[in-house]
PDB file of N, CA and C in Angstrom:
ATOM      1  N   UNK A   1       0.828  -1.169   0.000  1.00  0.00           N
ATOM      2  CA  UNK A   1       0.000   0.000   0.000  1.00  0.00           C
ATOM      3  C   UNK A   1       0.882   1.245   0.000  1.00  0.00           C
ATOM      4  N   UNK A   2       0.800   2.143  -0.889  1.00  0.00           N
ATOM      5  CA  UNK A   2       1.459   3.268  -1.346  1.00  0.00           C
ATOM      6  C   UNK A   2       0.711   4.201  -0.524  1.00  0.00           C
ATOM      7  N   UNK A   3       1.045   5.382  -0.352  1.00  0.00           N
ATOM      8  CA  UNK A   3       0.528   6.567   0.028  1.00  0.00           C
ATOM      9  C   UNK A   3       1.250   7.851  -0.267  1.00  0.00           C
ATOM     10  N   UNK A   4       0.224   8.537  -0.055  1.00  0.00           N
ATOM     11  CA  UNK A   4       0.462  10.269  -0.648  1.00  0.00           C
ATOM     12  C   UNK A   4       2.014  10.376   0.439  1.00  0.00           C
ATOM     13  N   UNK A   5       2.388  11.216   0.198  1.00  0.00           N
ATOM     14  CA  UNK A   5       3.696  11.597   1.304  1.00  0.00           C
ATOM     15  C   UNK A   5       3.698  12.647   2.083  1.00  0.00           C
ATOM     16  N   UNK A   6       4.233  12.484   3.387  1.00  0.00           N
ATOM     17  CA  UNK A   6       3.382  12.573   4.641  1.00  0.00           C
ATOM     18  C   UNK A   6       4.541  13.799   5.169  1.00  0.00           C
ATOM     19  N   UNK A   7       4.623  14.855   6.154  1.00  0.00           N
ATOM     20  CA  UNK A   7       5.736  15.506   6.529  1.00  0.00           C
ATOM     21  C   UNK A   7       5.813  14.494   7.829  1.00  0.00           C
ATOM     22  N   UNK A   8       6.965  14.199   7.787  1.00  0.00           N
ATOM     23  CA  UNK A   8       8.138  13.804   8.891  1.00  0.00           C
ATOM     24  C   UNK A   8       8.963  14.243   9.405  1.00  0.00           C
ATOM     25  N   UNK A   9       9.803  14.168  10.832  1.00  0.00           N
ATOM     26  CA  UNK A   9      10.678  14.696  11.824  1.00  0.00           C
ATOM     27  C   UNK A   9      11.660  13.761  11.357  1.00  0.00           C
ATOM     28  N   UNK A  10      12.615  13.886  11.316  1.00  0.00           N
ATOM     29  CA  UNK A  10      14.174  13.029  11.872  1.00  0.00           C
ATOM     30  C   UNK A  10      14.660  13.590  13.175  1.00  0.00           C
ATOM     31  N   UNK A  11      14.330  12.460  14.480  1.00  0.00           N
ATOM     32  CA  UNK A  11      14.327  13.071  15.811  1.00  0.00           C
ATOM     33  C   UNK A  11      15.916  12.575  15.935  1.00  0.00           C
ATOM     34  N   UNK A  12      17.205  13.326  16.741  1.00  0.00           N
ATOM     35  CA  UNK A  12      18.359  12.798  16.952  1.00  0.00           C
ATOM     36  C   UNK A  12      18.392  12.493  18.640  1.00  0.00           C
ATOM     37  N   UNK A  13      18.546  11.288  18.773  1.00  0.00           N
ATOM     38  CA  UNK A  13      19.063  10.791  20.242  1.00  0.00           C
ATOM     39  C   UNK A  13      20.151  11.418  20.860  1.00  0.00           C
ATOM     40  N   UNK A  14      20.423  12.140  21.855  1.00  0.00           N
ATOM     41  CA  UNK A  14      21.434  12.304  22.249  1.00  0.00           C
ATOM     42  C   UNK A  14      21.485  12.472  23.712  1.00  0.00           C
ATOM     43  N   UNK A  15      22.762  11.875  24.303  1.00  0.00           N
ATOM     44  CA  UNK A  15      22.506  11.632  25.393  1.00  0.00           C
ATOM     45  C   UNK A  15      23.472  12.491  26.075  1.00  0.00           C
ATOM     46  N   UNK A  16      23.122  12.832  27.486  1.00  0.00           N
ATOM     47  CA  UNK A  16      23.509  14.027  28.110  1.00  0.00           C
ATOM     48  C   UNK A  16      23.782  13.059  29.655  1.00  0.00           C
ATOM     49  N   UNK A  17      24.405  14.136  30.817  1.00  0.00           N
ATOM     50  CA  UNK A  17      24.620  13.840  31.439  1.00  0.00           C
ATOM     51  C   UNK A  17      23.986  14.737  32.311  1.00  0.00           C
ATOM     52  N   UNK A  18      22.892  14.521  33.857  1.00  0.00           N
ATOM     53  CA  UNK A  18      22.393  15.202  34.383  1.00  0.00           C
ATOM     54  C   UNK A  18      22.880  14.952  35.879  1.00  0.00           C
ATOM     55  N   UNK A  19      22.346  15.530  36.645  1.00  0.00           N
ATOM     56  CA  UNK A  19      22.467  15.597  38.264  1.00  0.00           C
ATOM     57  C   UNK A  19      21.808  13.874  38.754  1.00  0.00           C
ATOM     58  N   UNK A  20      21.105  13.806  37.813  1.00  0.00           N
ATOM     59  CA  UNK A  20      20.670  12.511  38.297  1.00  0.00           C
ATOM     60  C   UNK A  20      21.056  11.227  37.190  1.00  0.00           C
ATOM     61  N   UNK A  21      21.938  11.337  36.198  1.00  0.00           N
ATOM     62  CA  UNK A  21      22.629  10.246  35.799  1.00  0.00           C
ATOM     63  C   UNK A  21      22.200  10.645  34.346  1.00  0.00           C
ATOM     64  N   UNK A  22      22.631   9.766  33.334  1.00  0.00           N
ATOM     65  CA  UNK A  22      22.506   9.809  32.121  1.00  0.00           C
ATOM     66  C   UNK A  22      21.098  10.216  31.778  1.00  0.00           C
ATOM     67  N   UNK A  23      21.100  11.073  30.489  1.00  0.00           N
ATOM     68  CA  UNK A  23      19.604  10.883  30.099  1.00  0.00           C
ATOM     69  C   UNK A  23      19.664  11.321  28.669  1.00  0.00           C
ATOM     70  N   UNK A  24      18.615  10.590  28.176  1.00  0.00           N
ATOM     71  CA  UNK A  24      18.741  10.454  26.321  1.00  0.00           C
ATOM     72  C   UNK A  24      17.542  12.076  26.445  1.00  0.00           C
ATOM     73  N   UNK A  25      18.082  12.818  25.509  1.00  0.00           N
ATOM     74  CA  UNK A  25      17.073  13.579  25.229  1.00  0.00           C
ATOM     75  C   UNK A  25      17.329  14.001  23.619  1.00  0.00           C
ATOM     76  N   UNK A  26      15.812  13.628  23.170  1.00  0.00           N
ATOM     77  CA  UNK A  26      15.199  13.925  21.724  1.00  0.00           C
ATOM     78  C   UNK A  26      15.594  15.372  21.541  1.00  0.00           C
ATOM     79  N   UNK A  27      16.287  15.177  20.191  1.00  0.00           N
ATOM     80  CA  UNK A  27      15.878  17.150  19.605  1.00  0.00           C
ATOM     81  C   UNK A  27      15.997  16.711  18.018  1.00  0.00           C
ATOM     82  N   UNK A  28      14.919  17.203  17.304  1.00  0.00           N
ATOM     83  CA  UNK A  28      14.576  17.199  15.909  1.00  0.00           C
ATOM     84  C   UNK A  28      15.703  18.029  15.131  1.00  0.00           C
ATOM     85  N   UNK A  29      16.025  17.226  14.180  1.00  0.00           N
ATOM     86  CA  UNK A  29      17.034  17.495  13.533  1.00  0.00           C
ATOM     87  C   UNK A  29      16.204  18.552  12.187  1.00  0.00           C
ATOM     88  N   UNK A  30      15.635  17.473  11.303  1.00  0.00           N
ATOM     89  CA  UNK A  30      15.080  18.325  10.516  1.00  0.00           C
ATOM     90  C   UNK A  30      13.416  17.639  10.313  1.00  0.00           C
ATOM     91  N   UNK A  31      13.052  18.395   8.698  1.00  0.00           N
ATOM     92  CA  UNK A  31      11.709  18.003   8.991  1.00  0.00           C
ATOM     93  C   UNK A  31      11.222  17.678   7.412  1.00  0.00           C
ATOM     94  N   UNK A  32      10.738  16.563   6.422  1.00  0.00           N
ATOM     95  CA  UNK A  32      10.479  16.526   6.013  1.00  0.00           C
ATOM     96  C   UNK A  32       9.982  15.466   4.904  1.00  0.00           C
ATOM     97  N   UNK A  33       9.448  15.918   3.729  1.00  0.00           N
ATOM     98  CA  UNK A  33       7.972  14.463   3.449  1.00  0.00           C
ATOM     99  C   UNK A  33       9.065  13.185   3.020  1.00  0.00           C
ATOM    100  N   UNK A  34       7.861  12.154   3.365  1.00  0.00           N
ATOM    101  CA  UNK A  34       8.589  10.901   2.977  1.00  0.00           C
ATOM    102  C   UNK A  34       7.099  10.118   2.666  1.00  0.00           C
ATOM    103  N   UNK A  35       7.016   9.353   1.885  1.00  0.00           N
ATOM    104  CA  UNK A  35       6.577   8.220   1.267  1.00  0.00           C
ATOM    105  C   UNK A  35       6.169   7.428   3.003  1.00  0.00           C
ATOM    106  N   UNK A  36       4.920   6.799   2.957  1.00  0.00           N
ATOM    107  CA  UNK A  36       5.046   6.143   4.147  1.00  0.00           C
ATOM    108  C   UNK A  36       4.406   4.782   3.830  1.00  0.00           C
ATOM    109  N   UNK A  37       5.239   3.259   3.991  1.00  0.00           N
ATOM    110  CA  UNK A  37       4.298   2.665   3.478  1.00  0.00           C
ATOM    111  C   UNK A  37       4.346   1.510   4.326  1.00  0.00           C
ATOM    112  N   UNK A  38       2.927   0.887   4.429  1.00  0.00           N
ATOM    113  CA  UNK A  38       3.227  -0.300   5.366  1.00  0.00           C
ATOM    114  C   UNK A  38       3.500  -1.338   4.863  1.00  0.00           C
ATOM    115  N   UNK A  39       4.120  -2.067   5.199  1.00  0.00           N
ATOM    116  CA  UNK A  39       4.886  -3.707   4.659  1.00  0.00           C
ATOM    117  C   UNK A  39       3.622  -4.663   4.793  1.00  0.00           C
ATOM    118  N   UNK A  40       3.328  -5.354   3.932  1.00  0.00           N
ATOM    119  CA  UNK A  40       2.475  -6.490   3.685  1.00  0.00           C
ATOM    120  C   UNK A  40       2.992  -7.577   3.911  1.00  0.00           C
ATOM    121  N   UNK A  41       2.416  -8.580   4.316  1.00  0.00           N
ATOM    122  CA  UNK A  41       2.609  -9.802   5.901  1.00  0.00           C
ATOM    123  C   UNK A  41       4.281 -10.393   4.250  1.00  0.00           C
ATOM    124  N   UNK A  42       4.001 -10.009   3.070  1.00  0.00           N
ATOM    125  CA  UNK A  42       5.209 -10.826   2.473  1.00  0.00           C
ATOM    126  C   UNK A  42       6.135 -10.264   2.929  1.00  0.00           C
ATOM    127  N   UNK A  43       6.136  -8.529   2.449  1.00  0.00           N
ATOM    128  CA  UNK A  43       7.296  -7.946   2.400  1.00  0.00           C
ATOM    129  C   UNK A  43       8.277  -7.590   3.963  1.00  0.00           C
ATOM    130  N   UNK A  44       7.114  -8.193   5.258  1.00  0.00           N
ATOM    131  CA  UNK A  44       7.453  -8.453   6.276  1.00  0.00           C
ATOM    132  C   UNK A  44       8.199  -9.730   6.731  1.00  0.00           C
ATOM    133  N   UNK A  45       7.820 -10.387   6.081  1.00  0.00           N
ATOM    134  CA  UNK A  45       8.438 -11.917   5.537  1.00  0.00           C
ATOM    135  C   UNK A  45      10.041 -11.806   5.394  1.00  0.00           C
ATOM    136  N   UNK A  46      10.140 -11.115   4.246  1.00  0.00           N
ATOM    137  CA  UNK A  46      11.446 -10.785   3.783  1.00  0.00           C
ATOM    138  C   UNK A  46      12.212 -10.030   4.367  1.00  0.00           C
ATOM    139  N   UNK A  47      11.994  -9.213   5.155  1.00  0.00           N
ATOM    140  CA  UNK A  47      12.365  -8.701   6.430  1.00  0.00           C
ATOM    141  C   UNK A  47      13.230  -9.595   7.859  1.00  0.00           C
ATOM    142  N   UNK A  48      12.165 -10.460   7.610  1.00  0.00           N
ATOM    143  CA  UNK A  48      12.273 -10.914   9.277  1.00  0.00           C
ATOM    144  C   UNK A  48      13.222 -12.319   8.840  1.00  0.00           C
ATOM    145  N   UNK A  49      13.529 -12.602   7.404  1.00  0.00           N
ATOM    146  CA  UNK A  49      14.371 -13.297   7.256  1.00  0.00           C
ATOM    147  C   UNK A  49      16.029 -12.732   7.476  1.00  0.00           C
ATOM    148  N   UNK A  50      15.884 -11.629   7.566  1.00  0.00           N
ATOM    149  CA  UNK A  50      17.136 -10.782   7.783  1.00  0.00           C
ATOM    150  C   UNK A  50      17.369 -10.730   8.740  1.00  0.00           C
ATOM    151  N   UNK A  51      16.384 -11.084   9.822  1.00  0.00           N
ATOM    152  CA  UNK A  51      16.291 -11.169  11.712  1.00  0.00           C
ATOM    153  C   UNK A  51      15.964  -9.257  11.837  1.00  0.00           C
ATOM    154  N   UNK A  52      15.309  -8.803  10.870  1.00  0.00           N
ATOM    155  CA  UNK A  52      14.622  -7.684  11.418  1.00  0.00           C
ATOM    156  C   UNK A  52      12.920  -7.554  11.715  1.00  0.00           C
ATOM    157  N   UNK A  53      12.412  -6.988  12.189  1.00  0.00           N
ATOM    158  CA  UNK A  53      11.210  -6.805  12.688  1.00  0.00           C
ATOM    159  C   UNK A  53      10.585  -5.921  11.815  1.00  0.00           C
ATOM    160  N   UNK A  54      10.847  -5.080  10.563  1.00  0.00           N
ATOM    161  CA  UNK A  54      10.385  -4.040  10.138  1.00  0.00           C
ATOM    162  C   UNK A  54       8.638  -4.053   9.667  1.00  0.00           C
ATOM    163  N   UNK A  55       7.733  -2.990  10.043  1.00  0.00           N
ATOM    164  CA  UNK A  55       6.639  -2.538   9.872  1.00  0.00           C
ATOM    165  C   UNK A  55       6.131  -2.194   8.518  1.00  0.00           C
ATOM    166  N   UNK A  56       7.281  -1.004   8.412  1.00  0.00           N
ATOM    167  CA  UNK A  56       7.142   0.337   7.495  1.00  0.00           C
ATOM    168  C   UNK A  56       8.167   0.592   6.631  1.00  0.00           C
ATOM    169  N   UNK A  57       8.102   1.035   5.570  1.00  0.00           N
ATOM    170  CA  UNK A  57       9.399   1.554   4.925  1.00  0.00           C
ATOM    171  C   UNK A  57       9.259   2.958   4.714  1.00  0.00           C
ATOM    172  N   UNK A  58       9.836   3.698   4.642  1.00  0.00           N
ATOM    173  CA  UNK A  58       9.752   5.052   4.505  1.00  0.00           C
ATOM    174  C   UNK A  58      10.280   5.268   3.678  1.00  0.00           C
ATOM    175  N   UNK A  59      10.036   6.127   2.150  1.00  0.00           N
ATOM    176  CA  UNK A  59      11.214   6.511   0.912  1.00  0.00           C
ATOM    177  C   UNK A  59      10.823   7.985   0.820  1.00  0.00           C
ATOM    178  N   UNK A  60      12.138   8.227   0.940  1.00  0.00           N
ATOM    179  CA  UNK A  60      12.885   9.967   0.923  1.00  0.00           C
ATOM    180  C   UNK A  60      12.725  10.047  -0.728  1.00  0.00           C
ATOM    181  N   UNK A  61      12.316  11.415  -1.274  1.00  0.00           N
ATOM    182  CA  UNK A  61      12.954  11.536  -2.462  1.00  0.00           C
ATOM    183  C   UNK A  61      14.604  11.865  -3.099  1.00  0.00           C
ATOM    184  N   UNK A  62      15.190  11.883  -1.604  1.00  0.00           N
ATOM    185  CA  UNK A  62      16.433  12.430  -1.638  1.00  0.00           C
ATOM    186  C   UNK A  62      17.444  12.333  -0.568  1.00  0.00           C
ATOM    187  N   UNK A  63      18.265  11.877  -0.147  1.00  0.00           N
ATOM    188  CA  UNK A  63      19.513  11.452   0.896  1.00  0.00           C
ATOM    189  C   UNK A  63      19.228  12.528   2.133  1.00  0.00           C
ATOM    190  N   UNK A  64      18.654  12.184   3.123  1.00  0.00           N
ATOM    191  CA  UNK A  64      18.315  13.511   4.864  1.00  0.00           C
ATOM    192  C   UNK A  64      19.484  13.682   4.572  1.00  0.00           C
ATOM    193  N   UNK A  65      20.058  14.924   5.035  1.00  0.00           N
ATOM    194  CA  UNK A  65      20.946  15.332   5.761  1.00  0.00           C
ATOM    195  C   UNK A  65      20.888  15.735   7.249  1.00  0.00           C
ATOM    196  N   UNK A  66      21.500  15.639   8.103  1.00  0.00           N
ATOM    197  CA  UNK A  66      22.138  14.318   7.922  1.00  0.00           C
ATOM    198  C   UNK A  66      21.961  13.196   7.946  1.00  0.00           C
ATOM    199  N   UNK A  67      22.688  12.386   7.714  1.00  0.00           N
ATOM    200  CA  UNK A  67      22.092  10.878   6.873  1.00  0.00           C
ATOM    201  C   UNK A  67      21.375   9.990   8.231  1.00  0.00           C
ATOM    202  N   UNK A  68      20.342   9.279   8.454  1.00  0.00           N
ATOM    203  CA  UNK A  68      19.750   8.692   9.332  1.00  0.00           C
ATOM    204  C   UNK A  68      20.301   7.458   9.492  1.00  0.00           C
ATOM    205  N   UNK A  69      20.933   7.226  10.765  1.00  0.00           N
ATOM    206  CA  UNK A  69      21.577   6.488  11.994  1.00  0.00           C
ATOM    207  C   UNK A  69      21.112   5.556  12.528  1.00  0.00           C
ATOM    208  N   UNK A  70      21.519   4.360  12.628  1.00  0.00           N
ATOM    209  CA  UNK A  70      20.897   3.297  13.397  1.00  0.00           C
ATOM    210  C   UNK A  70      21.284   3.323  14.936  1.00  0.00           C
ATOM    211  N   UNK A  71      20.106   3.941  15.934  1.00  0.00           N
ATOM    212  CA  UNK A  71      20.656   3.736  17.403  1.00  0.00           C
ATOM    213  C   UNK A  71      20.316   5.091  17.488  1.00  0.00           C
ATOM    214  N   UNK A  72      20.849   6.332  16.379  1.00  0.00           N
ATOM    215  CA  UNK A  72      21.021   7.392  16.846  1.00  0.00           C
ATOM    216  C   UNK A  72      19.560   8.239  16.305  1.00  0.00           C
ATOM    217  N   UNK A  73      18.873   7.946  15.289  1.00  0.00           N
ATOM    218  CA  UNK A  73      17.792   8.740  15.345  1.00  0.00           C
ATOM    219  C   UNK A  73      16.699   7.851  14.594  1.00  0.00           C
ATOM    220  N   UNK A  74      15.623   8.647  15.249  1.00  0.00           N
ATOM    221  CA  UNK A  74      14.003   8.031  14.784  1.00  0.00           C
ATOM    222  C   UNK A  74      13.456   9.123  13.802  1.00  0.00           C
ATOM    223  N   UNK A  75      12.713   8.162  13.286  1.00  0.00           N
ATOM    224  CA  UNK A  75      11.568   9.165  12.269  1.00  0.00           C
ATOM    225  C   UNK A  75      10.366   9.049  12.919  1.00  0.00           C
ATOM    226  N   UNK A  76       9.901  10.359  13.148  1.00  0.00           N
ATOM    227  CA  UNK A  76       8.321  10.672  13.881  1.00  0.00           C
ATOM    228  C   UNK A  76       7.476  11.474  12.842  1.00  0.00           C
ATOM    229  N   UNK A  77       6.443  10.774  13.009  1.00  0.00           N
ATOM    230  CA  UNK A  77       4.781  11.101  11.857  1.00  0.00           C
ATOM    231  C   UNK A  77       3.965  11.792  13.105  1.00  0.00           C
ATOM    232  N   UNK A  78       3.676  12.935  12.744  1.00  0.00           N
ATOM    233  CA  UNK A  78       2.363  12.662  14.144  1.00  0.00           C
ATOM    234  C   UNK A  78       3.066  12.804  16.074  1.00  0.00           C
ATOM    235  N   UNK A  79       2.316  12.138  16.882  1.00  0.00           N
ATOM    236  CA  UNK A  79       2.683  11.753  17.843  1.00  0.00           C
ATOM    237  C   UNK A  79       3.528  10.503  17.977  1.00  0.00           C
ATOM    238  N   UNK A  80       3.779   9.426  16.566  1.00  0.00           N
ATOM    239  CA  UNK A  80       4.257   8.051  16.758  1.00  0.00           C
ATOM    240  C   UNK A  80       5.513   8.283  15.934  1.00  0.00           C
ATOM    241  N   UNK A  81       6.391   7.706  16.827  1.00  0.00           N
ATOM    242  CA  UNK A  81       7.932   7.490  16.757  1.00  0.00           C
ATOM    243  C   UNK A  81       8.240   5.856  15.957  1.00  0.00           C
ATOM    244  N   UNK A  82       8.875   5.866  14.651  1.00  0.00           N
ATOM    245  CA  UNK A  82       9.743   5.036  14.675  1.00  0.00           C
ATOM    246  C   UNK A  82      10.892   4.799  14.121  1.00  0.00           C
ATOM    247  N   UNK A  83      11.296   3.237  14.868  1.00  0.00           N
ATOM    248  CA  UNK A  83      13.112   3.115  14.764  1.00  0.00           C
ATOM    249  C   UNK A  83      13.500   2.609  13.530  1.00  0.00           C
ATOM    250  N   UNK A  84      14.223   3.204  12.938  1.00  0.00           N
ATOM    251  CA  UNK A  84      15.445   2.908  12.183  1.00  0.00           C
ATOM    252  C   UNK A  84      15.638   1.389  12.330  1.00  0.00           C
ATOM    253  N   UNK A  85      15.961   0.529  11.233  1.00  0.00           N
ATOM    254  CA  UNK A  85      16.103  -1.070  11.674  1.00  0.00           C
ATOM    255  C   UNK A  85      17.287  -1.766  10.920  1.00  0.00           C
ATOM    256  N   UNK A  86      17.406  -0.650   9.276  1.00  0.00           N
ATOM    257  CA  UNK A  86      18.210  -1.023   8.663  1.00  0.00           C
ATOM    258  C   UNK A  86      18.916   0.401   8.026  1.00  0.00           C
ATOM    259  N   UNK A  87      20.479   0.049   7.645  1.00  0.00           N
ATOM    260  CA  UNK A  87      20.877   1.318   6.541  1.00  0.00           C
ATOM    261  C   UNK A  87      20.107   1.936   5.581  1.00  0.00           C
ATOM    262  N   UNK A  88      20.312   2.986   5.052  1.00  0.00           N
ATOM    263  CA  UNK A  88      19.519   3.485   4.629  1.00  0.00           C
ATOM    264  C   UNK A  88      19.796   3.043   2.615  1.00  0.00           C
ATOM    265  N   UNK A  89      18.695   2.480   2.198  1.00  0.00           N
ATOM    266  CA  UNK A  89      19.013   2.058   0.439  1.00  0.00           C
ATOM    267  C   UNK A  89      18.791   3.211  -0.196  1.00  0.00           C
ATOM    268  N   UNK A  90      19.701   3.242  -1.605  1.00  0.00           N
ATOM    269  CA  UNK A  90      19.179   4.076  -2.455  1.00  0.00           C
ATOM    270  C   UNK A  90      19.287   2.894  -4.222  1.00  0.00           C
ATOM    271  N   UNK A  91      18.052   3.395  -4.661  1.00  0.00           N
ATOM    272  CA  UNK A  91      17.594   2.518  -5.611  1.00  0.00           C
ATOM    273  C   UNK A  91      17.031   3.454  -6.507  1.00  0.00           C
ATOM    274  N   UNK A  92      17.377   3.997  -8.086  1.00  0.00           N
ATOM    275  CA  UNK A  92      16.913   4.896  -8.563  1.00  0.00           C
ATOM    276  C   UNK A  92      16.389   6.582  -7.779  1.00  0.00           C
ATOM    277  N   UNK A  93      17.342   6.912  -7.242  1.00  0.00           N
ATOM    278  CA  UNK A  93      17.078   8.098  -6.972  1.00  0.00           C
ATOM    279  C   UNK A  93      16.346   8.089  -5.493  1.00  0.00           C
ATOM    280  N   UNK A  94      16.223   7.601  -5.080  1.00  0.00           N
ATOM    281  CA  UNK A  94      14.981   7.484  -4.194  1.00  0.00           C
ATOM    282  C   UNK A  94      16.132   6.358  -2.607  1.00  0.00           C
ATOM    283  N   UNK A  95      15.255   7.480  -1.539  1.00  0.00           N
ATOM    284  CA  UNK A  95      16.227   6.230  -0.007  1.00  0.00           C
ATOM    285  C   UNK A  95      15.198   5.577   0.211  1.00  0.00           C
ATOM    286  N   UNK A  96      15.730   4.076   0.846  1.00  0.00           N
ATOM    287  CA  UNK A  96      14.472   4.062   1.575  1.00  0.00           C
ATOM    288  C   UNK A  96      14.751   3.448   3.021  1.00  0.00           C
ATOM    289  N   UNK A  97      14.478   3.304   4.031  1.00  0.00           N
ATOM    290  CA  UNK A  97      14.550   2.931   5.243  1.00  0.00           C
ATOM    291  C   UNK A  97      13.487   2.240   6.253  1.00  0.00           C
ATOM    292  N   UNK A  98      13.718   0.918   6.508  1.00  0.00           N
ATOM    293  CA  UNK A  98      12.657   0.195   6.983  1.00  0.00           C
ATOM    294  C   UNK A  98      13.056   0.366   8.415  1.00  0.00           C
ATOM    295  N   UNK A  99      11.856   0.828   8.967  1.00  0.00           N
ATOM    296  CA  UNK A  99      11.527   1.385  10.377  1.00  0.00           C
ATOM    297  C   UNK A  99      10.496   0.358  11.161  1.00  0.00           C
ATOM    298  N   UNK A 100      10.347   0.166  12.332  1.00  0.00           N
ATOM    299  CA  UNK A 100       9.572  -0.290  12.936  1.00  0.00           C
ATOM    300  C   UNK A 100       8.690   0.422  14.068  1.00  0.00           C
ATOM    301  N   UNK A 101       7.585   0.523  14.237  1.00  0.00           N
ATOM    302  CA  UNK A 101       6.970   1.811  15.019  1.00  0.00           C
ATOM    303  C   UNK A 101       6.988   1.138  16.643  1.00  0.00           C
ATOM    304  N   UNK A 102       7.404   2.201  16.970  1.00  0.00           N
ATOM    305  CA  UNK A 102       7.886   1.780  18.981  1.00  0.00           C
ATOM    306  C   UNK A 102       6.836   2.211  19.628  1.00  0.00           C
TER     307      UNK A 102
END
């Protein structure tokens, strides 16, 4: 299932050090549309043969800057956050990145 393309966050993890011990705090890097599409029980298939869990794929028309991180940043739609699962492909012009929603 294809869909219109949606505006998105690229949120960056970063972790700080407080009075009371480590703490990860979110700050949005940048902001913008991506393709949002959900994986069908195959293309989830093919996924999870890789030992990933992925949901969603997300395709950029064009490489984020900066480039999206495994560990280090999420893509957020909305109120719902998700993770990064694999490097990011480029295949005719186009990224794409299979995410899983947390």
């Amino acid at each position: 299932m294809i869909t219109r393309p949606v505006r998105v966050t690229i949120v960056e993890k970063v972790s700080t050090l407080t009075a009371t011990g480590p703490t990860v705090v979110e700050k949005p890097v940048q902001s913008r549309y991506a393709t949002m599409k959900q994986l069908s029980a195959n293309g989830q298939a093919i996924y999870q043969q890789l030992k990933s869990e992925a949901d969603y794929e997300f395709v950029f028309r064009d490489t984020p800057a900066p480039g999206i991180l495994l560990g280090k940043h999420l893509i957020r739609h909305g109120s719902t956050d998700y993770e990064p699962l694999a490097p990011m492909t480029s295949k005719d012009g186009y990224i794409t990145v299979p995410a899983k929603e947390l």
